[in-house]
N, C-alpha and C. Protein backbone atom coordinates (compact mmCIF):
# COMPACT_ATOMS: atom_id res chain seq x y z
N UNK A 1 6.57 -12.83 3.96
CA UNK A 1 6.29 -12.37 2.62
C UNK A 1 6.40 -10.85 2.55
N UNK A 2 7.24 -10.35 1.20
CA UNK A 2 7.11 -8.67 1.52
C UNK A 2 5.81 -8.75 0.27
N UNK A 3 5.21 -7.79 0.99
CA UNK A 3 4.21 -6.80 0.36
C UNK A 3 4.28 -5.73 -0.54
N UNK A 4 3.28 -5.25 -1.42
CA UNK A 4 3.76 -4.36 -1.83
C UNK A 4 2.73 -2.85 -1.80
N UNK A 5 1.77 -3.16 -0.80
CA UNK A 5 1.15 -2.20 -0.07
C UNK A 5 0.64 -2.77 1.25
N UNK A 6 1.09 -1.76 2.34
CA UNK A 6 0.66 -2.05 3.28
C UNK A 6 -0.27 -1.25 4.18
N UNK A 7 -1.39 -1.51 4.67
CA UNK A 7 -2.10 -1.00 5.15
C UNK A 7 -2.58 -0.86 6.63
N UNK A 8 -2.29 -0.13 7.68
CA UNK A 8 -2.13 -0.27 9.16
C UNK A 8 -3.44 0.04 9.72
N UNK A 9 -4.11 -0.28 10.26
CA UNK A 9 -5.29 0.25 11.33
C UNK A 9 -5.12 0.55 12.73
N UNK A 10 -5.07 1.56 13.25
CA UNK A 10 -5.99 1.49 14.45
C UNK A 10 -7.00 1.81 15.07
N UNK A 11 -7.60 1.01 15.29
CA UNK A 11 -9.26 1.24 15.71
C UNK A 11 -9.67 2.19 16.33
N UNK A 12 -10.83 3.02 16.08
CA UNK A 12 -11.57 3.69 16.84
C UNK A 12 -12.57 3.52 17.05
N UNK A 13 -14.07 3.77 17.56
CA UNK A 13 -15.29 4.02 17.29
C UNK A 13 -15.91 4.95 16.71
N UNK A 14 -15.14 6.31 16.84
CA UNK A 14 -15.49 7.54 15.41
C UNK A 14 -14.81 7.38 14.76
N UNK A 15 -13.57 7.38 14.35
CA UNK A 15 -12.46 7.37 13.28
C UNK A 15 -11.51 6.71 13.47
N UNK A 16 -11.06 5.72 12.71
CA UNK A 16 -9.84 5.00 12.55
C UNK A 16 -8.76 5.56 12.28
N UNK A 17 -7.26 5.46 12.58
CA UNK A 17 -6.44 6.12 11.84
C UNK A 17 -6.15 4.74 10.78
N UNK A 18 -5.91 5.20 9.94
CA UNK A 18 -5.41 4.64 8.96
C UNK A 18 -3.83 5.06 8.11
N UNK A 19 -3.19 4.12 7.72
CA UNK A 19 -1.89 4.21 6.93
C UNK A 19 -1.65 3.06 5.76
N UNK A 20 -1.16 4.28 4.94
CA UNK A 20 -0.72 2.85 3.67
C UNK A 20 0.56 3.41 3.45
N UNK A 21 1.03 2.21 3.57
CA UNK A 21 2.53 2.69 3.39
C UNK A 21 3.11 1.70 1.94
N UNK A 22 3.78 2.26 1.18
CA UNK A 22 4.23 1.54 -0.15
C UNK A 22 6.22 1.01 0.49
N UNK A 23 6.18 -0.17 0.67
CA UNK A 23 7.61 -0.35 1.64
C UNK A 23 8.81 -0.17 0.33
N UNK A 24 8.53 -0.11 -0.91
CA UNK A 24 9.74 -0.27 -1.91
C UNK A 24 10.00 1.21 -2.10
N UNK A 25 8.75 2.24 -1.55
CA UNK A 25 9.34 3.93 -2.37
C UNK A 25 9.27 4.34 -0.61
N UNK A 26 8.58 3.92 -0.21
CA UNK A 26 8.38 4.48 1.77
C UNK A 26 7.48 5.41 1.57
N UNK A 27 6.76 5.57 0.62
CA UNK A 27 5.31 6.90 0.38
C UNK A 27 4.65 6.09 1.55
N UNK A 28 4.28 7.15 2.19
CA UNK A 28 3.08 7.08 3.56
C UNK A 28 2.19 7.91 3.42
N UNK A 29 1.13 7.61 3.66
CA UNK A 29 -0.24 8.18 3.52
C UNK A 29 -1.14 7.71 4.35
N UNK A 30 -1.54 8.92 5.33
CA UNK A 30 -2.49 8.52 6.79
C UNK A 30 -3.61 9.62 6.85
N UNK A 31 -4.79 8.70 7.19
CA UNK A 31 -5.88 9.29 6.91
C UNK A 31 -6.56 9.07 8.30
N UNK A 32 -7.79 9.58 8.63
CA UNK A 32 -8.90 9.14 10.22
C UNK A 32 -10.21 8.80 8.95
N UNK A 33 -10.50 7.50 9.12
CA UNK A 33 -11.64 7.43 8.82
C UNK A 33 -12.80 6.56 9.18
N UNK A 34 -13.77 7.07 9.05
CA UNK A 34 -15.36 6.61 9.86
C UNK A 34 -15.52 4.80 9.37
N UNK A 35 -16.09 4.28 10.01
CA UNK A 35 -16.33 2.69 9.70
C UNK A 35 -16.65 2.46 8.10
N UNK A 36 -17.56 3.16 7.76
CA UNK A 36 -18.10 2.93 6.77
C UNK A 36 -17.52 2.90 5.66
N UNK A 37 -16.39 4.48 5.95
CA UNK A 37 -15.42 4.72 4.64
C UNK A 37 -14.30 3.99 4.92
N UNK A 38 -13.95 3.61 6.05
CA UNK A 38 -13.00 2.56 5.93
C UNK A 38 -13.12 1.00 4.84
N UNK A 39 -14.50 0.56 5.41
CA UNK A 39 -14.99 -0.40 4.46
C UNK A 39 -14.90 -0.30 2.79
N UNK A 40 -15.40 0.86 2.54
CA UNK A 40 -15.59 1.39 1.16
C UNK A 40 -13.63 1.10 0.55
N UNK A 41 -13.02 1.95 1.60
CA UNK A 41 -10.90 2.61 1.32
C UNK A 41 -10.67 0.56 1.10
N UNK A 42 -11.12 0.00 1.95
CA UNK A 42 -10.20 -1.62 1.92
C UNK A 42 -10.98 -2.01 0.64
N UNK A 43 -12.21 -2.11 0.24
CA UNK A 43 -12.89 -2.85 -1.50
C UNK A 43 -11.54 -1.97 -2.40
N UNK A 44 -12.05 -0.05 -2.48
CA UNK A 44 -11.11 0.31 -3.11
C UNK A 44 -10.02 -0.81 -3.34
N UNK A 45 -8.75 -0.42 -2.33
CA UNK A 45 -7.64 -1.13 -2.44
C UNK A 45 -7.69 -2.65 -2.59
N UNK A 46 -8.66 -3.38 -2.08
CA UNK A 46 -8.57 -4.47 -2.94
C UNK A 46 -8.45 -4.88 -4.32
N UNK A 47 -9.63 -3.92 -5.34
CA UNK A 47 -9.82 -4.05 -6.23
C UNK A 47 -8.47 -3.28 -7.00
N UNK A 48 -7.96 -2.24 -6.47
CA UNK A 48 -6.77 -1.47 -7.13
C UNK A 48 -5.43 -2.65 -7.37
N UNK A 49 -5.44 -3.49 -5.91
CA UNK A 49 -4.10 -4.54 -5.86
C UNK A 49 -4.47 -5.56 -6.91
N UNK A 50 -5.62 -5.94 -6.96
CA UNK A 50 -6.06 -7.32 -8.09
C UNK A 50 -5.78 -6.49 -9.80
N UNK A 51 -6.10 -5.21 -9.74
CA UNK A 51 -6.24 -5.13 -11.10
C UNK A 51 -4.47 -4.38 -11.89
N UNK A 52 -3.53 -3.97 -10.50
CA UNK A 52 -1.95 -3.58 -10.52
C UNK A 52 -1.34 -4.68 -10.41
N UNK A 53 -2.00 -6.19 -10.18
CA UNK A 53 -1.19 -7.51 -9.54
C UNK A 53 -0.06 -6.95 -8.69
N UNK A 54 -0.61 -5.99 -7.63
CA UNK A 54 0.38 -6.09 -5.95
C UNK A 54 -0.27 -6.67 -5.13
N UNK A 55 0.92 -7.02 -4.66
CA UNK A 55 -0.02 -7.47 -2.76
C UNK A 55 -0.18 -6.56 -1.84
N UNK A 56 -1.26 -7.02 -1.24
CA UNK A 56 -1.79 -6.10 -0.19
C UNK A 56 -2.14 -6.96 1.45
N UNK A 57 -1.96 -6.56 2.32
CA UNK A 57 -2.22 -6.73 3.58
C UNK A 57 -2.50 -5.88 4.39
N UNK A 58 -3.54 -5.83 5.30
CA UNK A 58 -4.02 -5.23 6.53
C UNK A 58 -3.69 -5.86 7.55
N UNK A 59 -3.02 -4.89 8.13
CA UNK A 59 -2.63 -4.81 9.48
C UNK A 59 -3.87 -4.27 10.71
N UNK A 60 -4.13 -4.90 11.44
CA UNK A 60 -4.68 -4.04 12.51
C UNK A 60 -4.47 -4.41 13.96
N UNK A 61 -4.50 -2.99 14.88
CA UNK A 61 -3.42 -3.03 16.11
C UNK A 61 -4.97 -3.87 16.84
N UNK A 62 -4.63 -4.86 17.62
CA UNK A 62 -5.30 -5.52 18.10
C UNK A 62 -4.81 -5.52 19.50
N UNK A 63 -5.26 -4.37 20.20
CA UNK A 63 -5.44 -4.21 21.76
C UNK A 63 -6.13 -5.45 22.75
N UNK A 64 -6.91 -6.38 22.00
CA UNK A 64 -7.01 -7.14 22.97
C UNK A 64 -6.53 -7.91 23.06
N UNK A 65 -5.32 -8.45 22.41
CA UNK A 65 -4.25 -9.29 22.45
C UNK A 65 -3.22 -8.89 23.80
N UNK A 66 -3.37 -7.49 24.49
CA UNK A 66 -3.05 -7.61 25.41
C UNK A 66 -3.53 -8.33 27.13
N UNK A 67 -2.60 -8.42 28.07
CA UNK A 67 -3.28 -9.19 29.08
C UNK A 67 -3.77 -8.15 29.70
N UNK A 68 -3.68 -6.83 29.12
CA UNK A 68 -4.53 -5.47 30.25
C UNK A 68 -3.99 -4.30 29.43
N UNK A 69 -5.08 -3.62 29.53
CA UNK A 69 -4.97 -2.40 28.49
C UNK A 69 -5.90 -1.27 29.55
N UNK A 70 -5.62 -1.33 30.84
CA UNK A 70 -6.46 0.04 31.34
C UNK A 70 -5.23 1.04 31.79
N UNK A 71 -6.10 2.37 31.30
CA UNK A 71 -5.15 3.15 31.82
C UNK A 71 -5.90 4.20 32.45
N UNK A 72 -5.81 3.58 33.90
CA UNK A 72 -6.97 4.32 34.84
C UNK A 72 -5.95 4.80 35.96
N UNK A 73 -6.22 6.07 36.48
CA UNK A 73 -5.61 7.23 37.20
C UNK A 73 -6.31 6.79 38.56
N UNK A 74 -5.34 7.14 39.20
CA UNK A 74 -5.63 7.08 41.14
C UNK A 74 -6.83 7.57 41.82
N UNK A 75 -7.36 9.15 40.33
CA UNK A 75 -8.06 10.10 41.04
C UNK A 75 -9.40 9.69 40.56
N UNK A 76 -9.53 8.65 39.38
CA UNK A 76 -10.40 7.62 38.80
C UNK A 76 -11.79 7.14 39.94
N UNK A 77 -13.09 7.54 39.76
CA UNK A 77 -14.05 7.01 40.13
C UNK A 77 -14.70 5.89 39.67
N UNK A 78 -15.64 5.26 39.93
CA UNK A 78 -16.44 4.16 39.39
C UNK A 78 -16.81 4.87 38.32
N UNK A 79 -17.37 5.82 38.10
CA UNK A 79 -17.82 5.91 36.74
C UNK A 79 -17.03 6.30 35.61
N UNK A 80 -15.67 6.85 35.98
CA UNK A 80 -14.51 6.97 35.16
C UNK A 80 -14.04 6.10 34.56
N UNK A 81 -14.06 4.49 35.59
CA UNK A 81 -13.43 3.82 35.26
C UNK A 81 -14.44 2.85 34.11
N UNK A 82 -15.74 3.18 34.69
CA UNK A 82 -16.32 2.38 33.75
C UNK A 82 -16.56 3.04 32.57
N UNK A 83 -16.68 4.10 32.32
CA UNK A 83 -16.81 4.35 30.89
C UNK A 83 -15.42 4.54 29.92
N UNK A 84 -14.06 4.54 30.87
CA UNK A 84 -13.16 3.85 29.91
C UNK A 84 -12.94 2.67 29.70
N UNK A 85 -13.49 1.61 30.36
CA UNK A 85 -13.55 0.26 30.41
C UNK A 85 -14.81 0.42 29.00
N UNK A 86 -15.82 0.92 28.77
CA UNK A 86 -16.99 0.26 27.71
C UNK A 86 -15.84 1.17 26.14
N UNK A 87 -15.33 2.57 26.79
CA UNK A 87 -14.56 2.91 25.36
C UNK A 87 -13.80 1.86 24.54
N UNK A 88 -13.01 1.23 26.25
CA UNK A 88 -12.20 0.17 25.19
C UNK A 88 -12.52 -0.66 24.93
N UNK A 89 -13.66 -1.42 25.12
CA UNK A 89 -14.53 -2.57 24.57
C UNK A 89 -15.33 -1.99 22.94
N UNK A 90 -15.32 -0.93 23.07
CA UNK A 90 -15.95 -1.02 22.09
C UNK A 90 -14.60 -0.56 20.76
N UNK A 91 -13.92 -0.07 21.05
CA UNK A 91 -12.48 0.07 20.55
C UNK A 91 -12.17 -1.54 20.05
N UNK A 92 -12.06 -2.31 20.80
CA UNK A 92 -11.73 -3.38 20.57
C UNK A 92 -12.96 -4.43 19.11
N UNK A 93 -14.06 -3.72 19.46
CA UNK A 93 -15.03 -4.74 19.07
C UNK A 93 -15.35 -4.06 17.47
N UNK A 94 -14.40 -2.90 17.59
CA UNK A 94 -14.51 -2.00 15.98
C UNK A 94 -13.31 -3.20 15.13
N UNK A 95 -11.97 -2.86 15.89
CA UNK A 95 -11.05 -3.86 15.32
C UNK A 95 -11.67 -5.22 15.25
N UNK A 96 -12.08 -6.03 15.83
CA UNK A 96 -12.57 -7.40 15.42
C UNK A 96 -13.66 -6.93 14.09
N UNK A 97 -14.74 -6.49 13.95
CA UNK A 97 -15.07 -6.06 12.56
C UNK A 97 -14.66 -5.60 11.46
N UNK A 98 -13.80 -5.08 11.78
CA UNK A 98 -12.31 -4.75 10.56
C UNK A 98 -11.91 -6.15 10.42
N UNK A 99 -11.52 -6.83 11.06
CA UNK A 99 -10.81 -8.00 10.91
C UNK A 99 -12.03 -8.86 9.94
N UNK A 100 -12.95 -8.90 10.65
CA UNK A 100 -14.25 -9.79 10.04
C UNK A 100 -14.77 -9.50 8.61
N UNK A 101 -14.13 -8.03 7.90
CA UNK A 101 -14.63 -8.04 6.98
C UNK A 101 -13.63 -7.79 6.01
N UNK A 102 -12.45 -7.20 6.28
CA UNK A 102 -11.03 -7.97 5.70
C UNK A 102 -11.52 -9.77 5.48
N UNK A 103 -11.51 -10.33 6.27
CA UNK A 103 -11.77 -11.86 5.53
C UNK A 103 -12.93 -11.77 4.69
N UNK A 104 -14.13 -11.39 5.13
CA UNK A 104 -14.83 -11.07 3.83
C UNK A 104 -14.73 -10.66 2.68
N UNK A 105 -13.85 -10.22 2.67
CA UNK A 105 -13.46 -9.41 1.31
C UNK A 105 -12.64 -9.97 0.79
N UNK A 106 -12.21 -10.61 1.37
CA UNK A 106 -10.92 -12.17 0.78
C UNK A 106 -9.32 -11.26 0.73
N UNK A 107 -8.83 -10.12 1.88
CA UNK A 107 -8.33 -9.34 2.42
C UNK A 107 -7.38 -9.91 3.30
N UNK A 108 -5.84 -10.03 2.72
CA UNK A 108 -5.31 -10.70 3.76
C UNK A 108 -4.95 -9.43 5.25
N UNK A 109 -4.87 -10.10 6.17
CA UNK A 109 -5.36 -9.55 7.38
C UNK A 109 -4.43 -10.30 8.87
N UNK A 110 -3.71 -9.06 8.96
CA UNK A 110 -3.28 -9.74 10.75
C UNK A 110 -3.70 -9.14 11.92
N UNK A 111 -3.60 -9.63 12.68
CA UNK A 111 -4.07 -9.07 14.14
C UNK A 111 -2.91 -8.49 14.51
N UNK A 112 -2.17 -7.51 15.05
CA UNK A 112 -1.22 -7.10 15.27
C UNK A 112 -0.97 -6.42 17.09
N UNK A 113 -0.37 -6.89 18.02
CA UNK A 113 -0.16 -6.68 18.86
C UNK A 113 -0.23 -5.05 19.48
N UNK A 114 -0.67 -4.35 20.18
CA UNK A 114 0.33 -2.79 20.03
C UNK A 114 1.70 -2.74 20.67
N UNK A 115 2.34 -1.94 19.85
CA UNK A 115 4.00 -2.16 19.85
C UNK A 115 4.20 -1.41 21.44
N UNK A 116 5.40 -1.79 21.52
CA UNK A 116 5.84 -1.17 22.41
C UNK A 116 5.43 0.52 22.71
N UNK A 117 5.22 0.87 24.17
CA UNK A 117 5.48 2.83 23.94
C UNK A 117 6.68 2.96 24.62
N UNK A 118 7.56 3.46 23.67
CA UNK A 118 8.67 3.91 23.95
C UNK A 118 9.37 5.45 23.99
N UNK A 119 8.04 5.68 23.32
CA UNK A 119 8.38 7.26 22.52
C UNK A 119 8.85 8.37 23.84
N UNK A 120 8.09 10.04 23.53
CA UNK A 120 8.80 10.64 24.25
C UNK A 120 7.02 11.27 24.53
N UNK A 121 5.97 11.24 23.52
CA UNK A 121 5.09 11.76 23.84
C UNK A 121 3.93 11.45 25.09
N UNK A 122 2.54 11.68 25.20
CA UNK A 122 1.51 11.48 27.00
C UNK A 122 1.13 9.84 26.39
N UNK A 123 1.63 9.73 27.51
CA UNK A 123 1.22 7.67 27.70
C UNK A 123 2.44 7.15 26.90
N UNK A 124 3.54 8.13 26.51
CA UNK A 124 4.76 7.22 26.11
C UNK A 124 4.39 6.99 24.41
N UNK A 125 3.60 7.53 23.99
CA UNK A 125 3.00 7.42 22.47
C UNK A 125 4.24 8.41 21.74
N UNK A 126 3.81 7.98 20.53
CA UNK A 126 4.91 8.89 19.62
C UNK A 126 4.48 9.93 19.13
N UNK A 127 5.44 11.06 18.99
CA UNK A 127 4.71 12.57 18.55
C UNK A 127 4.92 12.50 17.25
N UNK A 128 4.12 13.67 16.72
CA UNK A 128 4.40 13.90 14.95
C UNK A 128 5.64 13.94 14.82
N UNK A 129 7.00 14.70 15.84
CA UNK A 129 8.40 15.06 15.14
C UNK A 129 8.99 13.86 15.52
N UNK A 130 8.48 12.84 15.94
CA UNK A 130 9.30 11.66 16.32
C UNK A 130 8.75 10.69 14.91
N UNK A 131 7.97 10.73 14.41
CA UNK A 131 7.33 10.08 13.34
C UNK A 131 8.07 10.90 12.18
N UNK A 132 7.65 12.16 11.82
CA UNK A 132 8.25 12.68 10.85
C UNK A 132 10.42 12.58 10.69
N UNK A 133 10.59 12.31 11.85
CA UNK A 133 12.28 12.38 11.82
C UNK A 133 12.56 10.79 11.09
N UNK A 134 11.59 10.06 10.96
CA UNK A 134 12.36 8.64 10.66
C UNK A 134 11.33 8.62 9.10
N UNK A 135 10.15 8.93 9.08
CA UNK A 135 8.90 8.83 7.89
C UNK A 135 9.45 9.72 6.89
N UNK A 136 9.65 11.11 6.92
CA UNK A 136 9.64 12.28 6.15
C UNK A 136 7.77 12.80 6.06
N UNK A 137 7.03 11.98 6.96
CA UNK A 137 5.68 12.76 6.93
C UNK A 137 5.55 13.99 6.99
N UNK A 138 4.90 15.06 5.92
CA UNK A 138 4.84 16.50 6.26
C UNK A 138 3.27 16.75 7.06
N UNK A 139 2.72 15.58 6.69
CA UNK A 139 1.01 16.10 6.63
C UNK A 139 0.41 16.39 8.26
N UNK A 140 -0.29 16.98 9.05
CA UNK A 140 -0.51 16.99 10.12
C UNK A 140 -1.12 15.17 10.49
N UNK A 141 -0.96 14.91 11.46
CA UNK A 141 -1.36 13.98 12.21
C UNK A 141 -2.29 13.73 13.42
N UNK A 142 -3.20 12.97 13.59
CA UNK A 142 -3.78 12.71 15.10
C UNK A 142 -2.33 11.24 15.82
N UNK A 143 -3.31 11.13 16.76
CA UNK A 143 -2.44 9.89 17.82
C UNK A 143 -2.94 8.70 17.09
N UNK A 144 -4.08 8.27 16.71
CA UNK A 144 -4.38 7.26 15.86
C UNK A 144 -3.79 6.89 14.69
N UNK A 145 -3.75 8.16 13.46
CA UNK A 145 -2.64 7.85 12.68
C UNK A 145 -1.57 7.73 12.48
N UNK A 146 -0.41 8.57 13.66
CA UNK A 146 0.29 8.14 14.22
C UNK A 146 0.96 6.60 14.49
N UNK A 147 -0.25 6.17 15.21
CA UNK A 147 0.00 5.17 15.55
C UNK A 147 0.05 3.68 14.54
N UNK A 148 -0.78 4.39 13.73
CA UNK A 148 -1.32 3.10 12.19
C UNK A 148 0.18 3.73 11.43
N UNK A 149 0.63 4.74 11.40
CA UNK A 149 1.85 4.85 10.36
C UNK A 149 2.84 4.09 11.20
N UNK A 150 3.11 4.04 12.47
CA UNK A 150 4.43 3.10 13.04
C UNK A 150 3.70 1.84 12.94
N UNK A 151 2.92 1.45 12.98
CA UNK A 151 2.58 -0.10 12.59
C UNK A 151 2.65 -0.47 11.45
N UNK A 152 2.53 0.14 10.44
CA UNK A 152 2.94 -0.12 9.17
C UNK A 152 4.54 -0.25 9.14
N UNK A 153 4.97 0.80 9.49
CA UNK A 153 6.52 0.83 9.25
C UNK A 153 7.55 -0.22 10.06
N UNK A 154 6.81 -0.47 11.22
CA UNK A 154 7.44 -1.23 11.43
C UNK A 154 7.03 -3.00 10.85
N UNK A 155 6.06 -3.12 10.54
CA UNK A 155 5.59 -4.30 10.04
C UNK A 155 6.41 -4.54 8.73
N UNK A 156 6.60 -3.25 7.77
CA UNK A 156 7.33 -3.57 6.85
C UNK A 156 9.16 -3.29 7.28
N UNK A 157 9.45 -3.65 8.80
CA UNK A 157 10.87 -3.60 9.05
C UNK A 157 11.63 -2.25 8.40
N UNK A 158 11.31 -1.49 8.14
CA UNK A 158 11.55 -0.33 7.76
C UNK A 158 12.66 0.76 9.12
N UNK A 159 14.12 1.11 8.88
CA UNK A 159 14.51 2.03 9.89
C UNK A 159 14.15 2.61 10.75
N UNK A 160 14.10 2.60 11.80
CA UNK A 160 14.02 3.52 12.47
C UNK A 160 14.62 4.31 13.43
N UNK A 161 15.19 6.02 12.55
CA UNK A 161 16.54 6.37 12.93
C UNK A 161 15.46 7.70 13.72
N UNK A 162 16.15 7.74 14.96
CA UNK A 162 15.54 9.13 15.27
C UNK A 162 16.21 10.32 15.53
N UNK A 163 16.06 11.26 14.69
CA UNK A 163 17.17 12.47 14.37
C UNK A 163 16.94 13.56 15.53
N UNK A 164 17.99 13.93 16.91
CA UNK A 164 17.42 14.66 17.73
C UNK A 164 17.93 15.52 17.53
């Protein structure tokens, strides 16, 4: 089904990045926001899609759909490893509440794999000029929103040409 707003998550425990991407004009718009105002941004846009009759869907990158998501270094102690082990549990357990209240809200909602890293940026993530060469994004970016604007874009099959 195409959409006609799409909305990307990826989870944090302080700030989400967030993206809405409109797939018929390609307007992108990425924000970091706290649990709460996230909750508040998805009613918003619910109520905005019911009362414009568009569709809307949430996307969110669902890291535990992988079979292993650590990314622990050689020079890594027990306690290194465990407190990136509880980050990403709790990373994970933000996205399942996004998810849980997308259905609450009667919010259609997918779980979304994380895509491939292919890019050029640390951990193989994508940089702002690798995003902006295919988006036209001017606005500054974190790695989270980043990451919620290529999940959008690519969810809505959208080009992706990279101009070097």
């Amino acid at each position: 089904m195409d959409y006609d707003i799409i909305i990307a998550i990826d989870p944090d425990i302080e700030k989400s990045g967030v993206a809405e991407l409109n797939p018929k004009t390609r307007a992108l718009e990425v924000a970091n926001l706290s649990f709460p105002k996230l909750l508040d941004y998805l009613q918003f846009m619910k109520k905005y899609s019911g009362s414009n009759h568009t569709s809307l869907v949430v996307i969110v990158e669902a890291g535990w759909l992988n079979k292993s998501n650590w990314h622990l270094r050689s020079r890594d102690n027990l306690r290194a490893a465990s407190a990136k082990g509880k980050a990403t549990g709790r990373n994970f357990e933000t996205g399942r509440k996004i998810i849980e209240m997308c259905n609450h809200y009667d919010i259609p909602v997918i779980e979304q794999k994380p895509l491939n890293k292919i890019w050029k940026g640390k951990d193989r993530k994508i940089t702002h000029d690798e995003l902006a060469s295919f988006t036209g994004i001017t606005c500054r970016t974190n790695q989270d929103g980043r990451d919620a604007a290529l999940l959008a874009w690519v969810f809505a099959n959208l080009p992706i040409n990279i101009n070097k």
